[in-house]
C-alpha atoms as a PDB file:
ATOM      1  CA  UNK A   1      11.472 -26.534  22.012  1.00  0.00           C
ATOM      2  CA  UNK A   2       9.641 -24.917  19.336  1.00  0.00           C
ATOM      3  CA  UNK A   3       9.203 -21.676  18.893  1.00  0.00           C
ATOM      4  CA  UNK A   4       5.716 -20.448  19.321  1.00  0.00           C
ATOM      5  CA  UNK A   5       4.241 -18.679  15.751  1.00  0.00           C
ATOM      6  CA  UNK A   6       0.795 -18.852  16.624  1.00  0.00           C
ATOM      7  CA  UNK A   7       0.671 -15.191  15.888  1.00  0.00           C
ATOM      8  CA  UNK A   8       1.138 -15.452  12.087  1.00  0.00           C
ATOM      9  CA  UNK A   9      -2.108 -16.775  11.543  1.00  0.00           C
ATOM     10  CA  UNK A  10      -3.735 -14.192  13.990  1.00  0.00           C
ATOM     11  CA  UNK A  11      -2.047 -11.242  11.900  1.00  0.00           C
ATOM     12  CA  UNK A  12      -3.193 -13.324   8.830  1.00  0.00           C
ATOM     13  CA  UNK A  13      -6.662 -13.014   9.833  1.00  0.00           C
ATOM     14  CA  UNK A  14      -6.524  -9.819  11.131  1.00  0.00           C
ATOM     15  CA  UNK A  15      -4.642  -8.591   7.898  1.00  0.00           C
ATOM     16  CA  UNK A  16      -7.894 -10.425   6.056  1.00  0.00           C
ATOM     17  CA  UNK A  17     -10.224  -8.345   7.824  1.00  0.00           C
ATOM     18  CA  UNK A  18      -8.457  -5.048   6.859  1.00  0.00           C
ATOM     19  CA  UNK A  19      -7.895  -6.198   3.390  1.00  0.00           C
ATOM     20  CA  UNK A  20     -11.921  -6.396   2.965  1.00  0.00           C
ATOM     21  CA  UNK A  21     -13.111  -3.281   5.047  1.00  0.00           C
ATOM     22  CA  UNK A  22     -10.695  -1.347   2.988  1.00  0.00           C
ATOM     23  CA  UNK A  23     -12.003  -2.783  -0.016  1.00  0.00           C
ATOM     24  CA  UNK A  24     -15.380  -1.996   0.431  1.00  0.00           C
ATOM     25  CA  UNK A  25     -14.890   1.649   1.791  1.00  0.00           C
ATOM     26  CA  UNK A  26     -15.743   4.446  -0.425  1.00  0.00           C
ATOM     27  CA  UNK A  27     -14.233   7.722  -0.049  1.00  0.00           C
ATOM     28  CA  UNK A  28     -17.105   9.213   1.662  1.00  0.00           C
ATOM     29  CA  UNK A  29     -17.537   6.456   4.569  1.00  0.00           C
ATOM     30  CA  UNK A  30     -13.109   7.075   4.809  1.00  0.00           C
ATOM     31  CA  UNK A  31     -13.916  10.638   5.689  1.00  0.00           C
ATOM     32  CA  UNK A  32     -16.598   9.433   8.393  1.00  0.00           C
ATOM     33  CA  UNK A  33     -15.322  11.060  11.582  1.00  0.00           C
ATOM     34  CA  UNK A  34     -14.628   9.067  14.578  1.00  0.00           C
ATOM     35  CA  UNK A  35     -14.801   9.946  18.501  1.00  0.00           C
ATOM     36  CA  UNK A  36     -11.905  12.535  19.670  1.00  0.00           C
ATOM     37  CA  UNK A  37     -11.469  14.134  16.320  1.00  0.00           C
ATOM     38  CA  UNK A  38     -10.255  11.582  14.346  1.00  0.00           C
ATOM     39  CA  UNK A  39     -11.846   9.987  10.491  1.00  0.00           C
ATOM     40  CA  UNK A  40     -12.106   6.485   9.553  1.00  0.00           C
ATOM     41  CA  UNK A  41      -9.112   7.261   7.499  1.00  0.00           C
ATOM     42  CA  UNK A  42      -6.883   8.780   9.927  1.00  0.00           C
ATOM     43  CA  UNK A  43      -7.651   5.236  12.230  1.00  0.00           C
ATOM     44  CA  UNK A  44      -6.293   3.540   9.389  1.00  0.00           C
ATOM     45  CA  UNK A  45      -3.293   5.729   9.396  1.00  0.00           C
ATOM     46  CA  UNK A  46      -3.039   4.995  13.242  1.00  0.00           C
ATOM     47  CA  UNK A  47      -3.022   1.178  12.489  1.00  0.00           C
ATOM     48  CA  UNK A  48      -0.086   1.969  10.010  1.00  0.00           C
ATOM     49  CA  UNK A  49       1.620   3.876  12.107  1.00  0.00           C
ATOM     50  CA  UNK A  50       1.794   1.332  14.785  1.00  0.00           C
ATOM     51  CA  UNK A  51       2.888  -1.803  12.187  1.00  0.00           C
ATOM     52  CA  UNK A  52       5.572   0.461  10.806  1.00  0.00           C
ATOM     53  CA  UNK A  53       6.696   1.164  14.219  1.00  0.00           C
ATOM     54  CA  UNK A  54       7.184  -2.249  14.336  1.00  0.00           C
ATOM     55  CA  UNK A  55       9.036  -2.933  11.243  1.00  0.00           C
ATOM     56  CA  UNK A  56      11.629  -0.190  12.160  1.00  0.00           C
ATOM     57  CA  UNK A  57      12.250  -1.727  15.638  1.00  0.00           C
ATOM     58  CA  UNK A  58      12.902  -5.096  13.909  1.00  0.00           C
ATOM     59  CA  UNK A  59      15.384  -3.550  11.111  1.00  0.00           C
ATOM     60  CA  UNK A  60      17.167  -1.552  13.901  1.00  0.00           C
ATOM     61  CA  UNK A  61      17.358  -4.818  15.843  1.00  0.00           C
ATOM     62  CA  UNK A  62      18.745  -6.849  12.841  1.00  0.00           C
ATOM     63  CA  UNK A  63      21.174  -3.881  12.330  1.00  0.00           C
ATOM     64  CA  UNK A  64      22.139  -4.021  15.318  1.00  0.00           C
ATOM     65  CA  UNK A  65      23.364  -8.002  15.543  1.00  0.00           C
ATOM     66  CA  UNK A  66      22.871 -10.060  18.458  1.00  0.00           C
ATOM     67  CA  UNK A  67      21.987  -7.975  20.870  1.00  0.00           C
ATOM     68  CA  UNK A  68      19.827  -5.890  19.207  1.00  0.00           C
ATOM     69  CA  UNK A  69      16.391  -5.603  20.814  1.00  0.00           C
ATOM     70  CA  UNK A  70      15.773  -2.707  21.889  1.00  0.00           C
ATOM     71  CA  UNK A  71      14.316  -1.854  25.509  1.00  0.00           C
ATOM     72  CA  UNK A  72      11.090   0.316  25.667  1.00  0.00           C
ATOM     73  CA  UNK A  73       9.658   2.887  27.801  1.00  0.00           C
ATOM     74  CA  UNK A  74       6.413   2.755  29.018  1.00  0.00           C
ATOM     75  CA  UNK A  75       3.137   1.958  26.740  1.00  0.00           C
ATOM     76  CA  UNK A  76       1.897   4.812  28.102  1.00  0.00           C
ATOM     77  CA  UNK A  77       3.893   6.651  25.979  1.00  0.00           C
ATOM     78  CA  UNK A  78       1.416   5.561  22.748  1.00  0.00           C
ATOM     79  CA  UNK A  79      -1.096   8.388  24.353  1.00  0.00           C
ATOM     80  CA  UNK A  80       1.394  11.251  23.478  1.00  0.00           C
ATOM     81  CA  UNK A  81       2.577   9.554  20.326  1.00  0.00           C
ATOM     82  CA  UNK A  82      -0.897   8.940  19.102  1.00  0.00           C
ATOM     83  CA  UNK A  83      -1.839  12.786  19.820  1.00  0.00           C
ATOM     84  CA  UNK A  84       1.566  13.925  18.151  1.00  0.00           C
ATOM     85  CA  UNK A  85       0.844  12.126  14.666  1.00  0.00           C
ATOM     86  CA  UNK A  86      -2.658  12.736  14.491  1.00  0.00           C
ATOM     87  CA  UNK A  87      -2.288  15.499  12.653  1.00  0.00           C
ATOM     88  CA  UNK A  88       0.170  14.449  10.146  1.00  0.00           C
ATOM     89  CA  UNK A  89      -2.737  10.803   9.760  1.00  0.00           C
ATOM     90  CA  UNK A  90      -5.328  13.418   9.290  1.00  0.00           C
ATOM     91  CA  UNK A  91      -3.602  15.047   6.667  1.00  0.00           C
ATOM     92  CA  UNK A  92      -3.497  12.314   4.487  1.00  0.00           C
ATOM     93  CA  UNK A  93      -5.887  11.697   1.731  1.00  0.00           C
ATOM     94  CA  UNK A  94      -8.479   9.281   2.874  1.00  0.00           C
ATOM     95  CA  UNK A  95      -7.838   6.203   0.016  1.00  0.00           C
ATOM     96  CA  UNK A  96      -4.093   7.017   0.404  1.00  0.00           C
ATOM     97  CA  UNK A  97      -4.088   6.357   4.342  1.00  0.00           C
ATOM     98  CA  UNK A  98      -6.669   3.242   3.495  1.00  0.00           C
ATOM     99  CA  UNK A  99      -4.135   1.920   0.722  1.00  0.00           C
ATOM    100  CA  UNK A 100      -0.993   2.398   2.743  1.00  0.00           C
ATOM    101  CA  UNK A 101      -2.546   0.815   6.135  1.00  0.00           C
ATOM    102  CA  UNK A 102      -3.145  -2.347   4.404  1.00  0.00           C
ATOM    103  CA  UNK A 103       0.500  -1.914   2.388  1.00  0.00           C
ATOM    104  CA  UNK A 104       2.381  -1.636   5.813  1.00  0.00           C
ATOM    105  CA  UNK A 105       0.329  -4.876   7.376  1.00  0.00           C
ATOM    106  CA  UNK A 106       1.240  -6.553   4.514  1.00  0.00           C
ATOM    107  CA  UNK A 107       4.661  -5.976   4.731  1.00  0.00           C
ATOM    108  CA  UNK A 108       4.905  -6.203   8.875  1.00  0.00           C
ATOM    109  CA  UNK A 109       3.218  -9.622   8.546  1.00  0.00           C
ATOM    110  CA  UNK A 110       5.404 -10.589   6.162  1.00  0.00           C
ATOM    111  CA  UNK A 111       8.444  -9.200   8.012  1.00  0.00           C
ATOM    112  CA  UNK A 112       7.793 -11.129  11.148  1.00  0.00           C
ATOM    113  CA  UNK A 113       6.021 -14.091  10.037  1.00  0.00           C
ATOM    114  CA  UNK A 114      10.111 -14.546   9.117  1.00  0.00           C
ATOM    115  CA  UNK A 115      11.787 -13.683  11.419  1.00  0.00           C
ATOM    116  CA  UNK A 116      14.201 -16.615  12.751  1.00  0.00           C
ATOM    117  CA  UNK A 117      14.235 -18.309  15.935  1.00  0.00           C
ATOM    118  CA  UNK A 118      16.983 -16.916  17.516  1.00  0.00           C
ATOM    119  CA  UNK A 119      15.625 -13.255  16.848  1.00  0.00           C
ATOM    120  CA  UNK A 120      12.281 -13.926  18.819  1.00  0.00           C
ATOM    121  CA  UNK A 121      14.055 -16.003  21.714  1.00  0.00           C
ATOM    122  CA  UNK A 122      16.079 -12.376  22.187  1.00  0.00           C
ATOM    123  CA  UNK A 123      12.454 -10.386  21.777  1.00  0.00           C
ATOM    124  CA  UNK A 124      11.226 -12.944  24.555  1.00  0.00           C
ATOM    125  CA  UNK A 125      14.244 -12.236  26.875  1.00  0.00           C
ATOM    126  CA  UNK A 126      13.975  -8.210  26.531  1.00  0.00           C
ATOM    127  CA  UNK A 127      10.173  -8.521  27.704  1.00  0.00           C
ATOM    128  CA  UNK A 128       8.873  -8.494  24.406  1.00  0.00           C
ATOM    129  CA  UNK A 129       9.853  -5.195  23.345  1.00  0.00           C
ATOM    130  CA  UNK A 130       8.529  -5.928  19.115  1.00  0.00           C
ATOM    131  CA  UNK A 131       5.194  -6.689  19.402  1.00  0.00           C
ATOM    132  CA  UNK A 132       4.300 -10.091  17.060  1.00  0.00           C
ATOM    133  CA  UNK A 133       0.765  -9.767  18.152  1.00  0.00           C
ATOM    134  CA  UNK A 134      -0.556  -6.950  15.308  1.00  0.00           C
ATOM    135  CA  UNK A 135      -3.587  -8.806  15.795  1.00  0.00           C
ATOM    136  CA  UNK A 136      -5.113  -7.344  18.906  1.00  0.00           C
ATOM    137  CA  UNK A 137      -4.543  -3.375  18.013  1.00  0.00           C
ATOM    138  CA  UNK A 138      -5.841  -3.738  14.531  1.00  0.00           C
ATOM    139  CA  UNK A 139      -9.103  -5.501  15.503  1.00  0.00           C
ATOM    140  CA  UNK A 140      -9.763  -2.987  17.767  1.00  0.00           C
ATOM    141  CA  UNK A 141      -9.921  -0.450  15.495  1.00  0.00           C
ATOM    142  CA  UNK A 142     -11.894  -2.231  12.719  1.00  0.00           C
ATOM    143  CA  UNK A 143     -14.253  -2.863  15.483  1.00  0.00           C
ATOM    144  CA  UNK A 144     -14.706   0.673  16.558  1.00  0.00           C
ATOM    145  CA  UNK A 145     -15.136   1.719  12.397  1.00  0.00           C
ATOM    146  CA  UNK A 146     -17.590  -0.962  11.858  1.00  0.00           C
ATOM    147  CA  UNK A 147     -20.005   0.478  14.606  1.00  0.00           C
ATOM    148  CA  UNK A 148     -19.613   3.774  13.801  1.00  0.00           C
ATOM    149  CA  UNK A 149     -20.363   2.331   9.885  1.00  0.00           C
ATOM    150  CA  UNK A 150     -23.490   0.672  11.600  1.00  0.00           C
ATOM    151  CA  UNK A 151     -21.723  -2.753  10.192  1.00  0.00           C
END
């Protein structure tokens, strides 16, 4: 049976979208705060945070052989992981956290639009532990900075 890779064209598009809000963004509309004390930029950062997340689980996995996927916790964990690193997104220049969220989706997509068979028939057994949807969490977010952009 085939393995399902329907989510390489939904991070495609997704990845599209990012590729052209950060393209039109000036520096000013990257400082634009957000709700809860975050910036447009610091989102971005978020977004990059969450695809490199990913790209760490899948190169401890592959270092790890076989039976390498690793078992989560709880999402609710992301709340106190989101609240730890806002800080450190916030510190980052705005065009550097725009350029590097779009660098790190590039390379995630990339990562596991490649990934073999065998590696996502283990993520399927463990629950789904690496994420291949980067679709979803990145829309999200490009929705919530487009309305507060009035786009």
């Amino acid at each position: 049976m085939p393995t399902d890779r329907s989510y390489v064209a939904s991070n495609d598009s997704s990845r599209a979208r990012l590729r052209a809000l950060v393209g039109r963004l000036g520096d000013a509309d990257l400082a634009r705060p957000m709700p809860a004390g975050w910036t447009v930029a610091s989102v971005l950062a978020h977004v990059a945070f969450w695809d490199q997340r990913i790209l760490a689980l899948i190169e401890t996995s592959e270092k790890a052989g076989l039976a390498g996927v690793p078992r989560l916790g709880d999402v609710a964990e992301a709340n106190w992981i989101n609240d730890a690193t806002k800080p450190l997104l916030l510190a980052l220049a705005p065009r550097k956290a725009a350029d590097l969220t779009l660098a790190i989706a590039e390379a995630t997509d990339a990562k596991l639009a490649a990934l073999p068979d065998a590696f996502l028939g283990r993520n399927a057994e463990a629950g789904g532990p690496i994420n291949l949807q980067r679709a979803p969490h990145r829309l999200e977010h490009l929705d919530e900075i487009d309305a507060m952009l009035g786009r």
